[in-house]
Protein backbone atom coordinates (compact mmCIF):
# COMPACT_ATOMS: atom_id res chain seq x y z
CA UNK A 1 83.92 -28.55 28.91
CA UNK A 2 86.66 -26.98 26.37
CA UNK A 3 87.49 -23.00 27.41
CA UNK A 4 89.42 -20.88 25.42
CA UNK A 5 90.79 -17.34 26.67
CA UNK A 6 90.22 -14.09 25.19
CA UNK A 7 91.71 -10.84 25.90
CA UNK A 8 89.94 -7.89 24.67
CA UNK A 9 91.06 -4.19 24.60
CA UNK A 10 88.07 -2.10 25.13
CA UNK A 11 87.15 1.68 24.56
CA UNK A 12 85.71 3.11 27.53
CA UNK A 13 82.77 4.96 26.06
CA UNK A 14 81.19 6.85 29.07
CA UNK A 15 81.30 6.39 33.07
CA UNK A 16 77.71 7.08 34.72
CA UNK A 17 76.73 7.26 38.31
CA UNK A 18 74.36 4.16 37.50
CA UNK A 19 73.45 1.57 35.07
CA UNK A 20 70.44 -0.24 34.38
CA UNK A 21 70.87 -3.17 32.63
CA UNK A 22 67.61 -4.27 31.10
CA UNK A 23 64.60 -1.73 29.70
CA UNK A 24 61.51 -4.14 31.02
CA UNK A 25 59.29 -2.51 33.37
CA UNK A 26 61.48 -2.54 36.34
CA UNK A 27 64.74 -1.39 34.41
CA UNK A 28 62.68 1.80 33.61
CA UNK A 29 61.46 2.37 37.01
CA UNK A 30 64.82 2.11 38.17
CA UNK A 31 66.50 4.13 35.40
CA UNK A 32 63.86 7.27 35.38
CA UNK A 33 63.93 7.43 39.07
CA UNK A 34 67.69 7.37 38.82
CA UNK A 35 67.38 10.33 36.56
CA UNK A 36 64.90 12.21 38.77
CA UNK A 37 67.51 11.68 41.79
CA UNK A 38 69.99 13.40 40.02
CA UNK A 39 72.13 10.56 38.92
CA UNK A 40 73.54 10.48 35.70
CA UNK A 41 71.93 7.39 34.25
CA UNK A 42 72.60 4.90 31.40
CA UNK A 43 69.84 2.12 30.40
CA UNK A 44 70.68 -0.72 28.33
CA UNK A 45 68.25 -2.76 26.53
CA UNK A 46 69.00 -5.90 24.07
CA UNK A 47 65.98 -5.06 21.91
CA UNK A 48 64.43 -2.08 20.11
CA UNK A 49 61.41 -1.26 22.72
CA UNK A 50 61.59 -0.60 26.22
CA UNK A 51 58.87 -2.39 28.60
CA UNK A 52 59.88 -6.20 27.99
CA UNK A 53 57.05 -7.96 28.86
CA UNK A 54 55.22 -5.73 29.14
CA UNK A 55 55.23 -4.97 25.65
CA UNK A 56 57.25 -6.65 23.44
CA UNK A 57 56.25 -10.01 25.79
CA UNK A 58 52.47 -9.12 25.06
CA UNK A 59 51.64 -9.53 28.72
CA UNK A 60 49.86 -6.10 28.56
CA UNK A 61 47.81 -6.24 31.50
CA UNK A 62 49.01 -3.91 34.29
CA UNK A 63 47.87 -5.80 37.63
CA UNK A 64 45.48 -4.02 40.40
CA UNK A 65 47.04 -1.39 42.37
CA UNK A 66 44.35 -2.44 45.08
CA UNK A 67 43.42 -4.60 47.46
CA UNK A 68 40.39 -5.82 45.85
CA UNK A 69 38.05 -4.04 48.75
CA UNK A 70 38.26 -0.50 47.23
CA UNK A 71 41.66 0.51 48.50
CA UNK A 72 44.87 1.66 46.67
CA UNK A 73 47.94 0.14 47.72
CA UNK A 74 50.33 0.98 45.38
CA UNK A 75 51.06 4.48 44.27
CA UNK A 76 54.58 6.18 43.57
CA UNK A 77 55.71 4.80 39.81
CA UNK A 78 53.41 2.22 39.97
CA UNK A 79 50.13 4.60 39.63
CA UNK A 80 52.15 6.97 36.84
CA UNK A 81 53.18 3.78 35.48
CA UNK A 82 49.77 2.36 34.90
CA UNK A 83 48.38 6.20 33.78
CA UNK A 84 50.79 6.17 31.06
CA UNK A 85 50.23 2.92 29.91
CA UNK A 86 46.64 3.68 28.31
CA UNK A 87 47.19 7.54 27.48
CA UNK A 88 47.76 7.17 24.19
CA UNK A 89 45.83 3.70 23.56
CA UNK A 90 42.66 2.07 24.60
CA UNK A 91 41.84 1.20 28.21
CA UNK A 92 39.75 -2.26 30.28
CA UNK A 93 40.07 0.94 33.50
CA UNK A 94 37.02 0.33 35.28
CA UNK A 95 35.03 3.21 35.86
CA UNK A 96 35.13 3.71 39.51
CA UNK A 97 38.89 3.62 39.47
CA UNK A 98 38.76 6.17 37.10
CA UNK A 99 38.66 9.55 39.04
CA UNK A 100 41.27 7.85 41.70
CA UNK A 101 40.17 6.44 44.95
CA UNK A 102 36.65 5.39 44.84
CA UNK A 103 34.25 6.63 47.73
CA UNK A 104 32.32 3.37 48.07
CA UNK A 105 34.51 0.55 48.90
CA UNK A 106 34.63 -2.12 45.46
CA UNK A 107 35.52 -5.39 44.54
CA UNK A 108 36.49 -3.83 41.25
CA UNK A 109 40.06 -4.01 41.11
CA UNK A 110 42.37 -1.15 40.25
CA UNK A 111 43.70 -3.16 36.70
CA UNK A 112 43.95 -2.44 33.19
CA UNK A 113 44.86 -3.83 29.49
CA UNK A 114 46.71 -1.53 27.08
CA UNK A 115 48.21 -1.00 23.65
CA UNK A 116 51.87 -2.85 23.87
CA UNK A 117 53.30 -1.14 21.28
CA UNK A 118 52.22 2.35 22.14
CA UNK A 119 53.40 2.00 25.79
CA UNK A 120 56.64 0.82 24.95
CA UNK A 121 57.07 4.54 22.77
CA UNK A 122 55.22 6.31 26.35
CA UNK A 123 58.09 5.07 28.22
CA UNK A 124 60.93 6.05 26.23
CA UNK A 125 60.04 9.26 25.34
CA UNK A 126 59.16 9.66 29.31
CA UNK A 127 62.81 8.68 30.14
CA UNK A 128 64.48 10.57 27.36
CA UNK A 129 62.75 13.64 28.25
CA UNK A 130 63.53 13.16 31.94
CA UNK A 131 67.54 12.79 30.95
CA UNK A 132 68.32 9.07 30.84
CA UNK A 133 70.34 8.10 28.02
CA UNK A 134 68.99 4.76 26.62
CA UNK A 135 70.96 2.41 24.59
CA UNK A 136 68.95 0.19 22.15
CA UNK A 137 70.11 -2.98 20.59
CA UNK A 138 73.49 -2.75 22.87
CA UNK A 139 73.62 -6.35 25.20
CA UNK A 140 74.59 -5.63 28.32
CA UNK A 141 77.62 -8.59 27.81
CA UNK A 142 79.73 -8.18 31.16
CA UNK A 143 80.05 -6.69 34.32
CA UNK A 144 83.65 -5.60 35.53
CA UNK A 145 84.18 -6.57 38.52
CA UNK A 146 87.01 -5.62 41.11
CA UNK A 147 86.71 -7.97 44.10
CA UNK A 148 82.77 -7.55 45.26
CA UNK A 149 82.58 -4.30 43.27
CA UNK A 150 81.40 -3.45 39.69
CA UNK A 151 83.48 -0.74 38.02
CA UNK A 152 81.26 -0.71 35.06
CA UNK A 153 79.68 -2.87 32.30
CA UNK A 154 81.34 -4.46 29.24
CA UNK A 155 78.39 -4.07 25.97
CA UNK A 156 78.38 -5.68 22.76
CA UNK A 157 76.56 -3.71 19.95
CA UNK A 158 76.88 -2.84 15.92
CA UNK A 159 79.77 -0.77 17.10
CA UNK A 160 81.77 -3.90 18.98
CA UNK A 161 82.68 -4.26 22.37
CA UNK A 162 82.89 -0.89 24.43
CA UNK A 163 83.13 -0.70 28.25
CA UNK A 164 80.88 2.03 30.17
CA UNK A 165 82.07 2.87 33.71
CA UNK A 166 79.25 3.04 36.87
CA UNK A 167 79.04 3.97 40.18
CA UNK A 168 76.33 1.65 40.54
CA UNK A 169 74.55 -1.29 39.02
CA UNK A 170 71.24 -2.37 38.82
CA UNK A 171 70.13 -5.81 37.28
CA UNK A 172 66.54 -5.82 36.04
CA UNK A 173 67.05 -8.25 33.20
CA UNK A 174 64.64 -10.85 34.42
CA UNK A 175 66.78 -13.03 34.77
CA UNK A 176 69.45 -12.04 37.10
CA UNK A 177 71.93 -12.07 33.85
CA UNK A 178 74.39 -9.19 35.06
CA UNK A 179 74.39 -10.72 38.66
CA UNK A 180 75.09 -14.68 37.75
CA UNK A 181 78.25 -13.34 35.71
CA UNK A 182 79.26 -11.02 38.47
CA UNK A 183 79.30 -14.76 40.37
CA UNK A 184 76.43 -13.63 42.98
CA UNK A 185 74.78 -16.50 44.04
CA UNK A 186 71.55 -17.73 42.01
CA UNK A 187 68.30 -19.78 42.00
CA UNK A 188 67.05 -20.86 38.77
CA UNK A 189 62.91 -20.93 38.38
CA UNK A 190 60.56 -23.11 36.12
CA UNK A 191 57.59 -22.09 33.57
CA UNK A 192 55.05 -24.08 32.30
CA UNK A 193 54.62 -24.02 28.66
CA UNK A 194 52.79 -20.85 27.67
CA UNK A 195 52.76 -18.81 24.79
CA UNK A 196 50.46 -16.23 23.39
CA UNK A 197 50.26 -14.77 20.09
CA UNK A 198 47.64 -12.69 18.67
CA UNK A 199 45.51 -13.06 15.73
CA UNK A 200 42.80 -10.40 14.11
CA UNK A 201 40.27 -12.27 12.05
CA UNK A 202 37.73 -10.54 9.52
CA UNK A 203 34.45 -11.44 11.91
CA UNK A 204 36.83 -9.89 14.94
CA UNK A 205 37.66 -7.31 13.07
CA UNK A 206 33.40 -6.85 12.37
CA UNK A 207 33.04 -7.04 16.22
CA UNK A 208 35.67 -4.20 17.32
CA UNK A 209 33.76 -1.79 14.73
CA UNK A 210 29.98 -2.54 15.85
CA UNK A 211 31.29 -2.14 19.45
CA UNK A 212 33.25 0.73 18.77
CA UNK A 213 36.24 -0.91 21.18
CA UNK A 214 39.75 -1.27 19.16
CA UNK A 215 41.24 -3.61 20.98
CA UNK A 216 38.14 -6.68 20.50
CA UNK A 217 39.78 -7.46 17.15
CA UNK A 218 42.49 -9.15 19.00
CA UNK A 219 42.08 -12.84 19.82
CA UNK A 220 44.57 -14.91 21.56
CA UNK A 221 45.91 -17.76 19.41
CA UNK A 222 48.46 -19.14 22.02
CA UNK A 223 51.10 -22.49 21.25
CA UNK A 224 50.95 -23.57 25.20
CA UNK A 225 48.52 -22.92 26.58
CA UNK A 226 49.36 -23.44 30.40
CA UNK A 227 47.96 -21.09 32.71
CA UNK A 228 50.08 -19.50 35.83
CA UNK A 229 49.62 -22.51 37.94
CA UNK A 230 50.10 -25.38 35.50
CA UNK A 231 46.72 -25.96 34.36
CA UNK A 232 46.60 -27.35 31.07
CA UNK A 233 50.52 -28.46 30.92
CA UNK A 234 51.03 -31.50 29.48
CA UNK A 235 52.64 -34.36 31.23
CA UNK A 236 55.08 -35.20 28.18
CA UNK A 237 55.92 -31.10 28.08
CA UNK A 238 59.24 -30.41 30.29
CA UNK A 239 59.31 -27.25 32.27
CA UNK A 240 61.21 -24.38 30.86
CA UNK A 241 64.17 -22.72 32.80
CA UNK A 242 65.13 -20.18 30.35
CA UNK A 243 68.81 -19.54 31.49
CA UNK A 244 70.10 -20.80 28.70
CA UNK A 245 70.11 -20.34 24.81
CA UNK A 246 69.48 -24.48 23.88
CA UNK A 247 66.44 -24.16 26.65
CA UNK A 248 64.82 -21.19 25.48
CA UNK A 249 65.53 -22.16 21.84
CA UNK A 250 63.44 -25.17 22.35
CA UNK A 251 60.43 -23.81 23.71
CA UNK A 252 60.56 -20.98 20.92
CA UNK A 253 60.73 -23.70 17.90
CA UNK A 254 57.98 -25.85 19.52
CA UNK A 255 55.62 -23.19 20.50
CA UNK A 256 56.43 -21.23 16.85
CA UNK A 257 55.47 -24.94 14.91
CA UNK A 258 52.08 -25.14 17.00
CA UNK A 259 50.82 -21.29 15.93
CA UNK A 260 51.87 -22.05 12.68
CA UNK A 261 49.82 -25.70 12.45
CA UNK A 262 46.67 -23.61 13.51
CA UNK A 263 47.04 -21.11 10.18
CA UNK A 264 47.25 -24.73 8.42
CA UNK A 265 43.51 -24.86 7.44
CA UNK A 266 41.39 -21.94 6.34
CA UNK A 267 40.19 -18.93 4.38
CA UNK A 268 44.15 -17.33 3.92
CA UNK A 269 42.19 -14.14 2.99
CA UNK A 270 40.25 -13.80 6.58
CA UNK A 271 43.07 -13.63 9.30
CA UNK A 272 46.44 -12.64 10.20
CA UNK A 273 48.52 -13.03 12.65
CA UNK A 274 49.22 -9.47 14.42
CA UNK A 275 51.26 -9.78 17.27
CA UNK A 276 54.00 -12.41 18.13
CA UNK A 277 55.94 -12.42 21.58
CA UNK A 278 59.62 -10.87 21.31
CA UNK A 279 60.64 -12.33 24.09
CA UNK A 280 60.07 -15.60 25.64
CA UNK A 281 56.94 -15.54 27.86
CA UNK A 282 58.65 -16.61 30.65
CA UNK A 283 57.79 -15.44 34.15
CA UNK A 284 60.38 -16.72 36.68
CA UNK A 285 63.64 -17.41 34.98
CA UNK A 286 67.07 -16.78 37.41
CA UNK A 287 66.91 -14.59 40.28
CA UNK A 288 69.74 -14.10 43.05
CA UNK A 289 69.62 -15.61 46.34
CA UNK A 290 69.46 -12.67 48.02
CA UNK A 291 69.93 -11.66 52.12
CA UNK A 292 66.72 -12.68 52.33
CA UNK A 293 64.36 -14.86 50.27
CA UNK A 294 60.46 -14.18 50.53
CA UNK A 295 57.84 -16.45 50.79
CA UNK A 296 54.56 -16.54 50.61
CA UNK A 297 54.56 -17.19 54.66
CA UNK A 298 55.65 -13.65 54.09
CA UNK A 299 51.86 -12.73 53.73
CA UNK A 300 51.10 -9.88 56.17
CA UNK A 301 54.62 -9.23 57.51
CA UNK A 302 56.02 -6.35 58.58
CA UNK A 303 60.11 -6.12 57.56
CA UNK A 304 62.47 -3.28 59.75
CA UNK A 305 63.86 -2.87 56.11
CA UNK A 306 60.87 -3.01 54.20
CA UNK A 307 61.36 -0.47 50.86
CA UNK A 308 57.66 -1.10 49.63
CA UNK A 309 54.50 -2.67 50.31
CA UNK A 310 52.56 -4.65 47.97
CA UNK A 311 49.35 -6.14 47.01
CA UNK A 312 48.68 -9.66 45.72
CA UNK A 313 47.71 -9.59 41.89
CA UNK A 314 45.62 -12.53 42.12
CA UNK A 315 44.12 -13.07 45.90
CA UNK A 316 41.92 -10.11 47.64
CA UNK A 317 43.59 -8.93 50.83
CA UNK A 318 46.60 -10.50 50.60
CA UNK A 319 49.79 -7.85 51.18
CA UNK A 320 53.43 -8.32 51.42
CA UNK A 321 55.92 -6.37 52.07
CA UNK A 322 59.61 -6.42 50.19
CA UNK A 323 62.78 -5.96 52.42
CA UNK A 324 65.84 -4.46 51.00
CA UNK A 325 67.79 -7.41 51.85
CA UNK A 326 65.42 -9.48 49.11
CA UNK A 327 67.18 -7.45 46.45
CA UNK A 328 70.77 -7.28 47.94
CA UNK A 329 73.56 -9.50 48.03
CA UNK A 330 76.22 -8.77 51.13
CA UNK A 331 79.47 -8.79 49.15
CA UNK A 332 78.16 -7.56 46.06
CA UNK A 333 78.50 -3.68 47.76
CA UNK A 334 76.71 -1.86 44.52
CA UNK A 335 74.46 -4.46 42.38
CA UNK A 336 71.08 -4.10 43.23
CA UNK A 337 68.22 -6.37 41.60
CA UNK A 338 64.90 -5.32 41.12
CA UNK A 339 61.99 -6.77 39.70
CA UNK A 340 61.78 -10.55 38.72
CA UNK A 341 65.39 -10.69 39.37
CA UNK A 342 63.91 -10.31 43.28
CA UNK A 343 65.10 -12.96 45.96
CA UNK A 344 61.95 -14.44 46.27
CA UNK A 345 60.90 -17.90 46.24
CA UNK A 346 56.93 -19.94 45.46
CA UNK A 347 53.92 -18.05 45.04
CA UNK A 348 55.98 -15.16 46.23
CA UNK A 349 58.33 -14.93 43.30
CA UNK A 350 55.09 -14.61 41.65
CA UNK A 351 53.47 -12.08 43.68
CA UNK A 352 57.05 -9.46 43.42
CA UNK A 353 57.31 -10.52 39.66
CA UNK A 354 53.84 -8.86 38.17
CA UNK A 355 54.35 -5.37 36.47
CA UNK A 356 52.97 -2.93 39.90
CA UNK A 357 55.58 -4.97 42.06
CA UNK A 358 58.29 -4.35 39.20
CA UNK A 359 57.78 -1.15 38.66
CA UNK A 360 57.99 -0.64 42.92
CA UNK A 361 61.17 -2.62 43.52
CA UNK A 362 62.68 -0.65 40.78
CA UNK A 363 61.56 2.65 42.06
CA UNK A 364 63.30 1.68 45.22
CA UNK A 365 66.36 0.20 43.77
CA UNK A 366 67.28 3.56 42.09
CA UNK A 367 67.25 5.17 46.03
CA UNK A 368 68.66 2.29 47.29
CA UNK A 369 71.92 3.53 44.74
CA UNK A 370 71.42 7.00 45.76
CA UNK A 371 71.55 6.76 48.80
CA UNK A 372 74.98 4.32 48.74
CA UNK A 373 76.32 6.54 46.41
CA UNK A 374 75.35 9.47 48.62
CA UNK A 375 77.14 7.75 51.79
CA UNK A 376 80.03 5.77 50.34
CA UNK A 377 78.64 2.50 51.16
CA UNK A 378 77.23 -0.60 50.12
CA UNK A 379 73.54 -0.74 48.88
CA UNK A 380 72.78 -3.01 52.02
CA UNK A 381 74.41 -0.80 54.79
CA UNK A 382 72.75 2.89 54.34
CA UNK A 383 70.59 4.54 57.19
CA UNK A 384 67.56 2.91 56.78
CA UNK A 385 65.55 5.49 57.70
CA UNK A 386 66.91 7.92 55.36
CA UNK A 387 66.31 6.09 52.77
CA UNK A 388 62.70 4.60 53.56
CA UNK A 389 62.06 8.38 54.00
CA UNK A 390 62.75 9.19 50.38
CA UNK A 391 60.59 6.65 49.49
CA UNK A 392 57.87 8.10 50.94
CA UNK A 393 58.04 11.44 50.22
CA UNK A 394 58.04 9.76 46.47
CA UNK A 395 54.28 8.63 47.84
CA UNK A 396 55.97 4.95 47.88
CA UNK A 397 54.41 2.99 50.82
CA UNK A 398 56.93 1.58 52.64
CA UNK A 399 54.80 -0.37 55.18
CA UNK A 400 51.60 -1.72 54.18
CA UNK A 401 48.11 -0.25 56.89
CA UNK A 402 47.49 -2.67 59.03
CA UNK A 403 43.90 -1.92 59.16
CA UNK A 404 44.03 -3.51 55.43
CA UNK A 405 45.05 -6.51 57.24
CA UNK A 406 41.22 -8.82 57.54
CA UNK A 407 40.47 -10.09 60.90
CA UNK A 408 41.17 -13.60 60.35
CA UNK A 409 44.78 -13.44 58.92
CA UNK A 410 46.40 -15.42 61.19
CA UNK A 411 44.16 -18.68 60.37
CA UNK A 412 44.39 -18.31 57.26
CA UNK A 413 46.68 -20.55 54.72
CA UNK A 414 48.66 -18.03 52.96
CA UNK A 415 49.64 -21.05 50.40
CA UNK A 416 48.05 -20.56 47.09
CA UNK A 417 46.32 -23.76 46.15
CA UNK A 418 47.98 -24.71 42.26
CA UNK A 419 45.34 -26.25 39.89
């Protein structure tokens, strides 16, 4: 392949104790617990909403914050996380989750849908009011590096190419962007062909006013239709990677000409399409082989360096726990990744992926650079203890209760069984 060279003479805008690079659900995790820390914290995000996809990716469903028997698992950011996302807009909160804890035990799940659009304004006017300085439409183009450290970030926005100086980085761009180009090792995923737009309709709109419930005048009209475990992908449909611009170009066009072909026939007057994915609705992308790669083996154990438990989003009982050496790198001494950017491989890339998980790994990736910053050294060598401390007094559960753990976990096959 042809290279050419470029040298480029950069104003250095601003140095911050941290940078987030990417505004989805774990990037603002990470960058308001940052802020709350007392680090002086930049987030940048590529588009013009914070939440990714979350929001602008239409995958508005926060996942339970149970274990599907009645109990709470997750709490910390993930609980005010999942608050915020239905105080200004409708709710799908069940009822007995909706006082906290419920006294009888439930197979009601902890879960909830939410407006998209009004969650993505609830989280930046949380961060901006808690002192994190965002930076919309700015690409986060470049991290500096000097030997296995990253002096700052290069950014490319209306106003050029500026550099911003950090003390420490975290990648939550979904797809381990900032730590590919800092050369940390990485493992690229695959996605089935999904895609789901949404579409009000006059009779829909009839429905959501004789049930008094907003949100039933939205109806799915997806391009792929492929479900989380393949069902329904086509044998003449590729899988999607997503790391680069001619792959994730291609699934755009093609899923773009089949929404379009189903507005082809029709009463013009009687629908409209609402809603369109900002983002490709991709869920595993890149993420960096880490100190330690999970798996879904990893179903029930306990890790020395655990920095938050877990439930499973889509199996009852099922708890994991995430390491701090899943979202480290030894050499890299201040890049941190947090949320799908997680070493993780399988069904457990899936399980640390979903937005609770996110929003945890990011909540303990901003102490993870507190507490390196704190101690002069690298994200993976801090006192442990110290630092799994501050997670709990942030009401972060560290380990998961073994007493959550059913009787028969040790004959049971962890593997998820794909359609």
């Amino acid at each position: 392949m042809e290279h050419i060279s470029l040298t480029l003479n950069l104003p250095v805008k601003d140095s911050y104790d941290l940078i987030v690079s990417g505004g989805g659900i774990a990037g603002c995790a990470a960058a308001l617990e940052g802020a709350r820390l007392g680090l002086k914290t930049l987030l940048l995000e590529k588009s013009c909403y914070l939440g990714g996809l979350a929001t602008i990716g239409l995958v508005n469903y926060f996942e339970p914050l149970c274990n599907g028997r009645g109990t709470q698992v997750l709490r910390g950011l993930a609980e005010e996380f999942l608050l915020l996302s239905v105080k200004y807009g409708y709710d799908t909160l069940p009822a007995v989750w909706r006082n906290g804890q419920p006294e009888e035990k439930t197979e009601t799940r902890y879960q909830t849908e939410y407006d998209p659009y009004l969650y993505a304004m609830a989280l930046c006017d949380l961060l901006t009011d808690e002192g994190v300085t965002i930076l919309f439409d700015c690409i986060a183009a470049q991290p500096v590096m000097e030997g296995g450290v990253c002096r700052g970030v290069m950014t490319d926005s209306k106003s050029g190419f500026a550099f911003y100086g950090c003390r420490q980085l975290i990648d939550a761009t979904g797809d381990s962007e900032m730590a590919a180009k800092a050369g940390m090792p990485t493992v690229d995923g695959k996605n089935y062909f999904s895609y789901f737009p949404r579409s009000i309709t006059l009779e829909s709109c009839r429905a959501a006013v004789e049930s008094g419930r907003i949100n039933r005048a939205i109806r799915t009209t997806p391009g792929g239709a492929a479900n989380l475990y393949g069902g329904g992908q086509t044998e003449d449909m590729p899988l999607y990677y997503g790391a680069s611009a001619e792959n994730t170009s291609d699934y755009l066009i093609k899923n773009q000409k089949l929404v379009l072909s189903k507005f082809a026939d029709g009463d013009r007057q009687s629908r409209m399409l609402v809603m369109a994915p900002m983002m490709p609705q991709f869920r595993c992308i890149r993420r960096i082989a880490g100190d330690y790669t999970m798996t879904e083996d990893d179903a029930y154990r306990h890790f020395p360096d655990s920095v938050c438990a877990i439930n499973d989003f889509d199996r009852r009982d099922f708890l994991f726990e995430v390491p701090r050496s899943a979202l480290t790198r030894r050499g890299f001494a201040n890049i941190t990744a947090a949320g799908r950017c997680a070493s993780a491989e399988g069904y457990a890339w899936d399980a640390v992926r979903v937005i609770p998980a996110a929003v945890m790994t990011g909540q303990a990736s901003a102490h993870m650079a507190a507490r390196a910053i704190r101690e002069n050294k690298p994200v993976w060598d801090t006192d442990l203890a110290a630092l799994q401390n501050g997670l709990e007094e942030a009401t972060v559960a560290v380990h998961f209760d073994d007493a959550l753990v059913p009787p028969d976990a040790d004959s049971v096959d962890k593997r998820v069984k794909k359609l």
